[in-house]
N, C-alpha and C. Protein backbone atom coordinates (compact mmCIF):
# COMPACT_ATOMS: atom_id res chain seq x y z
N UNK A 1 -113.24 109.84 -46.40
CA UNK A 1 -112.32 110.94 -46.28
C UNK A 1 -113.11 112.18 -45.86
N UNK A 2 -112.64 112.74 -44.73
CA UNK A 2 -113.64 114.07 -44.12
C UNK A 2 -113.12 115.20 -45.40
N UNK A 3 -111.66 115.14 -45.57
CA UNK A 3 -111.49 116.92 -46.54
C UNK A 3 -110.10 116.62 -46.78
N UNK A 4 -110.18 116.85 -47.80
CA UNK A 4 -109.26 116.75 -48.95
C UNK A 4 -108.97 118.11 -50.24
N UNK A 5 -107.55 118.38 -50.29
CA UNK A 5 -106.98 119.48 -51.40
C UNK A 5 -107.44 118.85 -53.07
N UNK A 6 -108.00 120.02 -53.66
CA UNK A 6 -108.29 119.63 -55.18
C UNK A 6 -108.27 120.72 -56.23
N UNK A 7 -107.38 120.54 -57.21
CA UNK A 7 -106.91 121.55 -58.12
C UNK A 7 -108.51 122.17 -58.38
N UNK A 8 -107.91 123.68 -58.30
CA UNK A 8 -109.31 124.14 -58.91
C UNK A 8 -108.72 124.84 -60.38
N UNK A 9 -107.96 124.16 -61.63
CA UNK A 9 -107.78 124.38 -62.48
C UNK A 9 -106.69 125.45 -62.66
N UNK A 10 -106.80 126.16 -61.44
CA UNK A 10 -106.39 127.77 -62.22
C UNK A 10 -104.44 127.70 -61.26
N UNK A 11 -103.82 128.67 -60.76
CA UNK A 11 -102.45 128.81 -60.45
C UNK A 11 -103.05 128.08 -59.28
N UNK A 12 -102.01 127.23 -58.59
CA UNK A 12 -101.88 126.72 -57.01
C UNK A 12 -101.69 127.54 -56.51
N UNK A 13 -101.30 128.41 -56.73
CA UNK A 13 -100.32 129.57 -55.57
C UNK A 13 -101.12 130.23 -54.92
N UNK A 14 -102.38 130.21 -56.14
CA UNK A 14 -103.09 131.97 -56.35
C UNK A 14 -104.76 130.74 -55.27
N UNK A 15 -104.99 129.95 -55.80
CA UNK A 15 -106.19 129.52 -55.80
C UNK A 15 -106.57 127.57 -55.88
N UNK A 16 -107.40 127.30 -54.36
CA UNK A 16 -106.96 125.85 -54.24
C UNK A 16 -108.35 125.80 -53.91
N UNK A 17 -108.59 124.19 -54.05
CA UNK A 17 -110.34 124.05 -53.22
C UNK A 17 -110.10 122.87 -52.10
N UNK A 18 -110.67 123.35 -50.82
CA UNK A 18 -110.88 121.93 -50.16
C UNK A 18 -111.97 121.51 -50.17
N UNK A 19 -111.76 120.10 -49.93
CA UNK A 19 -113.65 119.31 -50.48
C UNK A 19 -113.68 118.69 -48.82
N UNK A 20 -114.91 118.51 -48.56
CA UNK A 20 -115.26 118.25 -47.36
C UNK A 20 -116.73 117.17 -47.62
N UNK A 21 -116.37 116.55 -47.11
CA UNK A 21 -116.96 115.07 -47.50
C UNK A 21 -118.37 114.81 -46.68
N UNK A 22 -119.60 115.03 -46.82
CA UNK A 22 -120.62 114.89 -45.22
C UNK A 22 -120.70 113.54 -45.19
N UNK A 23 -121.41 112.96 -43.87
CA UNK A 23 -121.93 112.34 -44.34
C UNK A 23 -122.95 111.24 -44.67
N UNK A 24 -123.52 112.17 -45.83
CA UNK A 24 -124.44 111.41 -46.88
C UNK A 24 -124.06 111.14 -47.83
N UNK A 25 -122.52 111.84 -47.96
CA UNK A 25 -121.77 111.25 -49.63
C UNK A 25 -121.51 112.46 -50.14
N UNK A 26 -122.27 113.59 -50.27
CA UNK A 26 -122.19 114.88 -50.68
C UNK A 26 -121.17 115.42 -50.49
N UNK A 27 -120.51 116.35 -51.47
CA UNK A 27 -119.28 117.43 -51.00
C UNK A 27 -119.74 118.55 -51.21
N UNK A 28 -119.33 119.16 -49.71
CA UNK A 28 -118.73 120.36 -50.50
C UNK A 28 -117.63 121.14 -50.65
N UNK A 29 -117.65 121.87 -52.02
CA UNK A 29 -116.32 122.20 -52.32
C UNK A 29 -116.28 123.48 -52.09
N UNK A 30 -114.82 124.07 -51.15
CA UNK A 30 -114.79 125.74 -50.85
C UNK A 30 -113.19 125.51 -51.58
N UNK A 31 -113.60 126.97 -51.72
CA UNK A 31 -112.12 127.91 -52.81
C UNK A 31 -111.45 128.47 -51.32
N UNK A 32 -110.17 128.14 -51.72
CA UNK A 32 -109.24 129.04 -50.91
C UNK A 32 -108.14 130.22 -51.71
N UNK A 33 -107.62 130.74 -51.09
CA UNK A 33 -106.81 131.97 -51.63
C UNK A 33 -105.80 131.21 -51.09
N UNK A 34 -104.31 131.31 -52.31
CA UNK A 34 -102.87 130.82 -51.67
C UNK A 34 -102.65 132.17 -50.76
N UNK A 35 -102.86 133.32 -50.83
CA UNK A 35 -102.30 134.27 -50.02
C UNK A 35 -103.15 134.77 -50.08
N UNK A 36 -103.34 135.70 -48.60
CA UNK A 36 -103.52 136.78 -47.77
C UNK A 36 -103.78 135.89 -46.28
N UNK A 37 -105.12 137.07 -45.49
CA UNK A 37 -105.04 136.82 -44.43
C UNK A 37 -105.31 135.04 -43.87
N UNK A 38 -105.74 135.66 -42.62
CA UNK A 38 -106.34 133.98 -42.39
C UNK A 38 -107.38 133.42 -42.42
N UNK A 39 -108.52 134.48 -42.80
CA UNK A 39 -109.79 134.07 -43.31
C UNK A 39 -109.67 133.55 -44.95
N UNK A 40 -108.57 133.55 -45.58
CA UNK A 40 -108.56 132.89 -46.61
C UNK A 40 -108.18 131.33 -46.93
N UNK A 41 -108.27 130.64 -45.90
CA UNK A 41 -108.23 129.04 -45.87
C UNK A 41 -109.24 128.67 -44.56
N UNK A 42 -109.62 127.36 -45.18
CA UNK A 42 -110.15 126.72 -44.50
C UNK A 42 -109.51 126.00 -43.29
N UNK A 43 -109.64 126.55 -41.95
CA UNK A 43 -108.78 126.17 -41.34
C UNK A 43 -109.58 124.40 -40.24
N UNK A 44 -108.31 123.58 -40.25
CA UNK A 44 -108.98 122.27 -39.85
C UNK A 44 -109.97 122.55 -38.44
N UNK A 45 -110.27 123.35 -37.71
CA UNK A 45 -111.07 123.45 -36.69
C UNK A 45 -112.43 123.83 -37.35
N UNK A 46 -112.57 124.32 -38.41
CA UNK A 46 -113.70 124.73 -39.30
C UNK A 46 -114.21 123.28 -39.59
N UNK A 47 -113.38 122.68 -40.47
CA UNK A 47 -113.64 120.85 -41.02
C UNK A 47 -114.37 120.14 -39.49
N UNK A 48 -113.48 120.57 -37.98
CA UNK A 48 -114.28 119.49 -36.89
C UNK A 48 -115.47 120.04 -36.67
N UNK A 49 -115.37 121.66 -36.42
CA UNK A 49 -116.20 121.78 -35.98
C UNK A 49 -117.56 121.31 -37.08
N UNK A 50 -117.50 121.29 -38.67
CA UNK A 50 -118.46 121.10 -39.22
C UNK A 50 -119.10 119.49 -39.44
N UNK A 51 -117.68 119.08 -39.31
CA UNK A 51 -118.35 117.71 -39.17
C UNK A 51 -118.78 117.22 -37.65
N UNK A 52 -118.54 118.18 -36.83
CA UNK A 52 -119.81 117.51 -35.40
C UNK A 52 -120.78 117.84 -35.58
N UNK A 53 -121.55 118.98 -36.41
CA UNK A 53 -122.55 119.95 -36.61
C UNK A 53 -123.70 117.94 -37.60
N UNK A 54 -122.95 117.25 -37.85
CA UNK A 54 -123.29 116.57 -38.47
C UNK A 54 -123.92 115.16 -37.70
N UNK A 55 -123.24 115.46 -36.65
CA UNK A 55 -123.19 113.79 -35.38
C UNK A 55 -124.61 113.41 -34.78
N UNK A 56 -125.05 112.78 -34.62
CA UNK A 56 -125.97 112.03 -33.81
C UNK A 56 -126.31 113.22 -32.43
N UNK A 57 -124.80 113.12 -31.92
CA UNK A 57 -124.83 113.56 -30.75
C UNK A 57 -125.13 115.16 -30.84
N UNK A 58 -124.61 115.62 -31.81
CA UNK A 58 -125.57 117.01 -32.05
C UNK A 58 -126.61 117.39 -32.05
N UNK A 59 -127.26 116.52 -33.28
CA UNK A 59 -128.45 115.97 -34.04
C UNK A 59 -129.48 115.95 -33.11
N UNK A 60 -128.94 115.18 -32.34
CA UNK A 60 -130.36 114.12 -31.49
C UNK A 60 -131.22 113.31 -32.27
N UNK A 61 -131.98 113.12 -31.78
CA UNK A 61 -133.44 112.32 -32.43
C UNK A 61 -133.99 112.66 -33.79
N UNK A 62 -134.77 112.54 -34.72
CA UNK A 62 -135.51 112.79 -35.08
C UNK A 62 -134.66 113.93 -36.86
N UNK A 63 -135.17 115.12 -36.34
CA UNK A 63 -134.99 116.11 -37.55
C UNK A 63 -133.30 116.80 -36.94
N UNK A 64 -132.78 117.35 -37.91
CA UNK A 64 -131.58 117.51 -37.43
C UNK A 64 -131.71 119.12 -36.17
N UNK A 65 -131.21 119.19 -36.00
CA UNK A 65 -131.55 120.43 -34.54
C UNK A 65 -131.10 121.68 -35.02
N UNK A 66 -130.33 121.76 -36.05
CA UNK A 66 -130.08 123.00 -36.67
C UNK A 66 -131.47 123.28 -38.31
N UNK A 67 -132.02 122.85 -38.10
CA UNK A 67 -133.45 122.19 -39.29
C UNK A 67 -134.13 123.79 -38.39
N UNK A 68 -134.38 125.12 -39.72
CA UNK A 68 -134.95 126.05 -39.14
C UNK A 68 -134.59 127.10 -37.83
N UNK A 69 -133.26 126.86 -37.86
CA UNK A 69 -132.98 127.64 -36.77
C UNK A 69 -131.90 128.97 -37.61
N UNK A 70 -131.99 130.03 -36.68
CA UNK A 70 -131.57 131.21 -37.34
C UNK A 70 -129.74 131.08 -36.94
N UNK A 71 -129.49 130.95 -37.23
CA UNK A 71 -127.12 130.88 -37.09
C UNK A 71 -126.89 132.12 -37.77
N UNK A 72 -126.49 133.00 -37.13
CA UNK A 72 -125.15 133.75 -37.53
C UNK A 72 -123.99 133.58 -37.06
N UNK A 73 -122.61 133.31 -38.34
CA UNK A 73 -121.26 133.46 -38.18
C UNK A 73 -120.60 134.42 -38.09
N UNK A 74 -119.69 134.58 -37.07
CA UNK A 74 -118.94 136.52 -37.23
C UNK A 74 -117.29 135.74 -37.49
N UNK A 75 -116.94 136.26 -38.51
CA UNK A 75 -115.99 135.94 -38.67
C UNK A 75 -115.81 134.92 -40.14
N UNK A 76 -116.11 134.44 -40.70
CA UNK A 76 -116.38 133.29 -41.54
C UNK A 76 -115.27 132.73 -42.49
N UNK A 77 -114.43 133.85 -42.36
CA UNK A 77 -113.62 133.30 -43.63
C UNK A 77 -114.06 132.39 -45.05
N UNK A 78 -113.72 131.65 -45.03
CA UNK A 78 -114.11 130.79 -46.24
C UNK A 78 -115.22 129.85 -46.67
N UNK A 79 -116.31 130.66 -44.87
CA UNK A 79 -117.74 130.17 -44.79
C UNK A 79 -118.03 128.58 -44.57
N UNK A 80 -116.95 127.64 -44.43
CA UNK A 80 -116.71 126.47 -44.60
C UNK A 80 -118.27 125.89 -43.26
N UNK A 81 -118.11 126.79 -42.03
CA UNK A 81 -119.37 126.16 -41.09
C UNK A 81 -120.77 126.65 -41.37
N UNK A 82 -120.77 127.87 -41.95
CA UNK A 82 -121.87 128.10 -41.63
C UNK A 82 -122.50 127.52 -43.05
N UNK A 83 -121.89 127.20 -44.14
CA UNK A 83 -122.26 126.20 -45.17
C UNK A 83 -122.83 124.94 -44.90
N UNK A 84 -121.71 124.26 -43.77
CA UNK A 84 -122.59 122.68 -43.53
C UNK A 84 -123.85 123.18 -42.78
N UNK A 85 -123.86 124.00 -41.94
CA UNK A 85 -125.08 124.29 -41.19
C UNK A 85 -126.27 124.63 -41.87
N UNK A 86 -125.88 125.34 -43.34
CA UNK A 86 -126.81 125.54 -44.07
C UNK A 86 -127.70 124.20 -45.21
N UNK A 87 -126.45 123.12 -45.08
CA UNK A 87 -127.25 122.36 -45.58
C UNK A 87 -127.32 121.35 -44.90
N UNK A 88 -127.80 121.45 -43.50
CA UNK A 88 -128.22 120.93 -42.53
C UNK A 88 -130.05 121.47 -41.98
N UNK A 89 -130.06 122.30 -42.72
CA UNK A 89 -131.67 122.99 -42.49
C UNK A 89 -131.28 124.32 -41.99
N UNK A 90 -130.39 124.99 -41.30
CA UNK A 90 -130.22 126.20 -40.87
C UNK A 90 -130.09 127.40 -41.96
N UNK A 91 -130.82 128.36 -41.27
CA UNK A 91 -131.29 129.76 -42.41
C UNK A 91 -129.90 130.35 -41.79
N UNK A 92 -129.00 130.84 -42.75
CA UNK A 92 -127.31 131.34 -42.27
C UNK A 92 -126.75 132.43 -42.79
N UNK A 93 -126.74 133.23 -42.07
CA UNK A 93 -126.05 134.75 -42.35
C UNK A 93 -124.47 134.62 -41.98
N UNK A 94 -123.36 134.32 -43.01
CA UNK A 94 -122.03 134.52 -42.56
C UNK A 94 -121.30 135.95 -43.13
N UNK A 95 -120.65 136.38 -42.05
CA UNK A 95 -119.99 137.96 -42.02
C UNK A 95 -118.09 137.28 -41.80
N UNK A 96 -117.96 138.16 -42.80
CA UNK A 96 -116.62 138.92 -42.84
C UNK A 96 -116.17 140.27 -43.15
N UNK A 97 -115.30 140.61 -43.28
CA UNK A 97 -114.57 141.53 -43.68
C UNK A 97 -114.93 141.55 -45.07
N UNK A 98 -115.03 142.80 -45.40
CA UNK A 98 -115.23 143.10 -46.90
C UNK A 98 -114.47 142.55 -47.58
N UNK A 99 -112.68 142.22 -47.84
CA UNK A 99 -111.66 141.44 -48.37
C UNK A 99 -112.21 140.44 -48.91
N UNK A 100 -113.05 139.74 -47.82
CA UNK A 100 -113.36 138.62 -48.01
C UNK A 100 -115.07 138.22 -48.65
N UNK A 101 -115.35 138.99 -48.71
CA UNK A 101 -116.81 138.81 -49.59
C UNK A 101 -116.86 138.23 -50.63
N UNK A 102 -116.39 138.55 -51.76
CA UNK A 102 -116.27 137.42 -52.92
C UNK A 102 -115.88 136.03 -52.99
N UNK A 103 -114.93 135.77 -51.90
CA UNK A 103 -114.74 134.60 -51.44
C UNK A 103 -116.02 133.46 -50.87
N UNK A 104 -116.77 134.27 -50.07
CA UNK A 104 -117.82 133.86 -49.38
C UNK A 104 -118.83 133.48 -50.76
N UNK A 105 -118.77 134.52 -51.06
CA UNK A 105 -120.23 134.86 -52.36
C UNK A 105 -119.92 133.52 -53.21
N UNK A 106 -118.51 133.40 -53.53
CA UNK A 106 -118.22 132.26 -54.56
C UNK A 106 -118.76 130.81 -53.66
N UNK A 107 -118.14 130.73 -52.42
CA UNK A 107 -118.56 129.39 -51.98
C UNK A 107 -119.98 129.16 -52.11
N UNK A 108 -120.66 129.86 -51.54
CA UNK A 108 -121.95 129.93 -51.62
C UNK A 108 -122.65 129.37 -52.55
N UNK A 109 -122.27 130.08 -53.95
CA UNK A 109 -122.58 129.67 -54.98
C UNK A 109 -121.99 128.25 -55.63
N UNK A 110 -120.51 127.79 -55.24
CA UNK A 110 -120.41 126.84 -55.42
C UNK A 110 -121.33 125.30 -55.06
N UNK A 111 -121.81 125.75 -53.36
CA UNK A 111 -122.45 124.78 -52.83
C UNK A 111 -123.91 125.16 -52.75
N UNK A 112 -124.31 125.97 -53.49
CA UNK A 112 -125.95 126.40 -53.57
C UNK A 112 -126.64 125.55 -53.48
N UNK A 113 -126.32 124.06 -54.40
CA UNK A 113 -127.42 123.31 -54.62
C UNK A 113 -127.52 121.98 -53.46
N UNK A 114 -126.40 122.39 -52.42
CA UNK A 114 -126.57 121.34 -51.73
C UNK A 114 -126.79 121.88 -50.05
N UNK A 115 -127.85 123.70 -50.29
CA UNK A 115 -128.40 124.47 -49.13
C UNK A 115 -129.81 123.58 -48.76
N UNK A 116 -130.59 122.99 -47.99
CA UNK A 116 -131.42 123.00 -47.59
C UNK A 116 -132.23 124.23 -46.64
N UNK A 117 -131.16 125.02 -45.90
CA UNK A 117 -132.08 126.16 -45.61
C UNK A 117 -131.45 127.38 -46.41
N UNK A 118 -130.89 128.03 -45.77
CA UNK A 118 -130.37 129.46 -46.56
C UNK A 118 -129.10 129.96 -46.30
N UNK A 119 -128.62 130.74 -47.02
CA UNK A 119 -127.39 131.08 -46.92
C UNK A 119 -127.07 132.58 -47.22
N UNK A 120 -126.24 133.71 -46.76
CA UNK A 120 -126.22 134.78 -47.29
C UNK A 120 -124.64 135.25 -46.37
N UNK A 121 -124.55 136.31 -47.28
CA UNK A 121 -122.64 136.73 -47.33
C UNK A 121 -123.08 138.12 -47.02
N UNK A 122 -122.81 138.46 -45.78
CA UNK A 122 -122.93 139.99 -44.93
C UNK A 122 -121.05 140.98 -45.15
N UNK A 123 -121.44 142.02 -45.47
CA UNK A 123 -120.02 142.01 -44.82
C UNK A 123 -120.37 143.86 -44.82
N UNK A 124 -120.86 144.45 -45.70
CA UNK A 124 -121.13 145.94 -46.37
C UNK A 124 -120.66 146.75 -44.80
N UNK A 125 -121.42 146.79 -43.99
CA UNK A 125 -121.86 147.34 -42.25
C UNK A 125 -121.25 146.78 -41.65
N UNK A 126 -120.74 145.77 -41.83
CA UNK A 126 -119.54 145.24 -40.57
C UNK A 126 -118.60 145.80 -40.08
N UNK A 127 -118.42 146.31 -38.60
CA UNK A 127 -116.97 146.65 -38.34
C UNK A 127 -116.18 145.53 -37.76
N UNK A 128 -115.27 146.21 -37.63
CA UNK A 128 -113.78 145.36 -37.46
C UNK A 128 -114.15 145.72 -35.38
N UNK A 129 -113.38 144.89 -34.49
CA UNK A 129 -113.81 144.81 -33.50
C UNK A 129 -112.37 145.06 -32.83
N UNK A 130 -111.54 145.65 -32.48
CA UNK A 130 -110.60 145.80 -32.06
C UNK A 130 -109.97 145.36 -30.76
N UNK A 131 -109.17 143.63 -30.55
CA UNK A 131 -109.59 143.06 -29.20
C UNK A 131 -108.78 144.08 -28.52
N UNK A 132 -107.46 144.87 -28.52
CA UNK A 132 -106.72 145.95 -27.81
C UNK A 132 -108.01 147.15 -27.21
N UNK A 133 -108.96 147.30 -27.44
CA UNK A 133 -109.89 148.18 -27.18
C UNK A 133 -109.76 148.20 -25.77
N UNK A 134 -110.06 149.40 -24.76
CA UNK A 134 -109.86 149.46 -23.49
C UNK A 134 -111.76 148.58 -23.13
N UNK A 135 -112.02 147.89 -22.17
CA UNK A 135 -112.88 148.02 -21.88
C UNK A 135 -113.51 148.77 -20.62
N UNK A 136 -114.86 149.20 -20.80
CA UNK A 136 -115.44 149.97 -19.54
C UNK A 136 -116.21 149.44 -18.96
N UNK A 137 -115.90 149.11 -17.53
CA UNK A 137 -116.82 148.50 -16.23
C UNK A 137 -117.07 149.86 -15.78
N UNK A 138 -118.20 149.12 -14.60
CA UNK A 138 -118.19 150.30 -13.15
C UNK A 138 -117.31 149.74 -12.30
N UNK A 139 -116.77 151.10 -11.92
CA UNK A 139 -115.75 150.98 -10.91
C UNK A 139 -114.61 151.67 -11.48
């Protein structure tokens, strides 16, 4: 099973976990929020994209290809990629929105023990990026 819903004890409404299966057998488990934005669930393109981060065909040969390499996420929501990446060997800075920091901070900590490189929850200095923004060329 790649990811699967699992009571995390407390209200459904308020607070859910999806488990995400690697694989070597290991889970990990991220907290979602029943409400707010959309960085508060794990959304299934997060689950593919993390389980290709996992493939052969990613991988290649040998040591895994994300083993020591620097990843930053902009955007992270519920940190769900830049987690597998982190315990894939990658040193990982994921950014959100301040809203969402404790969210991050908790996963983190949920899956601490299954980081092989590093992990850290940015958000303090982040701005918001406004895609309506005019842009400026020459001409």
């Amino acid at each position: 099973m790649a990811a699967s819903l699992e009571s995390s004890g407390e209200d459904p409404l308020r607070n859910f976990v999806r488990v995400l299966e690697k694989r070597d057998g290991t889970v990990l488990r991220l907290q979602q929020y029943g409400s707010g934005g959309v960085g508060c669930v794990v959304w299934d393109a997060a689950i593919v994209l993390s389980k290709y981060l996992e493939t052969p065909g990613f991988s290649g040969d040998g040591a895994h290809a994300l083993s020591r390499r620097s990843v930053l996420e902009l955007g992270s929501g519920t940190g769900a990629v830049g987690l597998m990446a982190a315990t894939l060997g990658a040193d990982v800075i994921v950014t959100d929105l301040e809203e969402l920091q404790d969210l991050l901070k908790m996963n983190i900590n949920m899956n601490k023990h299954l980081v092989t490189g590093s992990v850290q929850a940015k958000g303090g200095r982040i701005r918001r990026l406004s895609f309506s923004a005019r842009l400026y060329t020459d001409g």
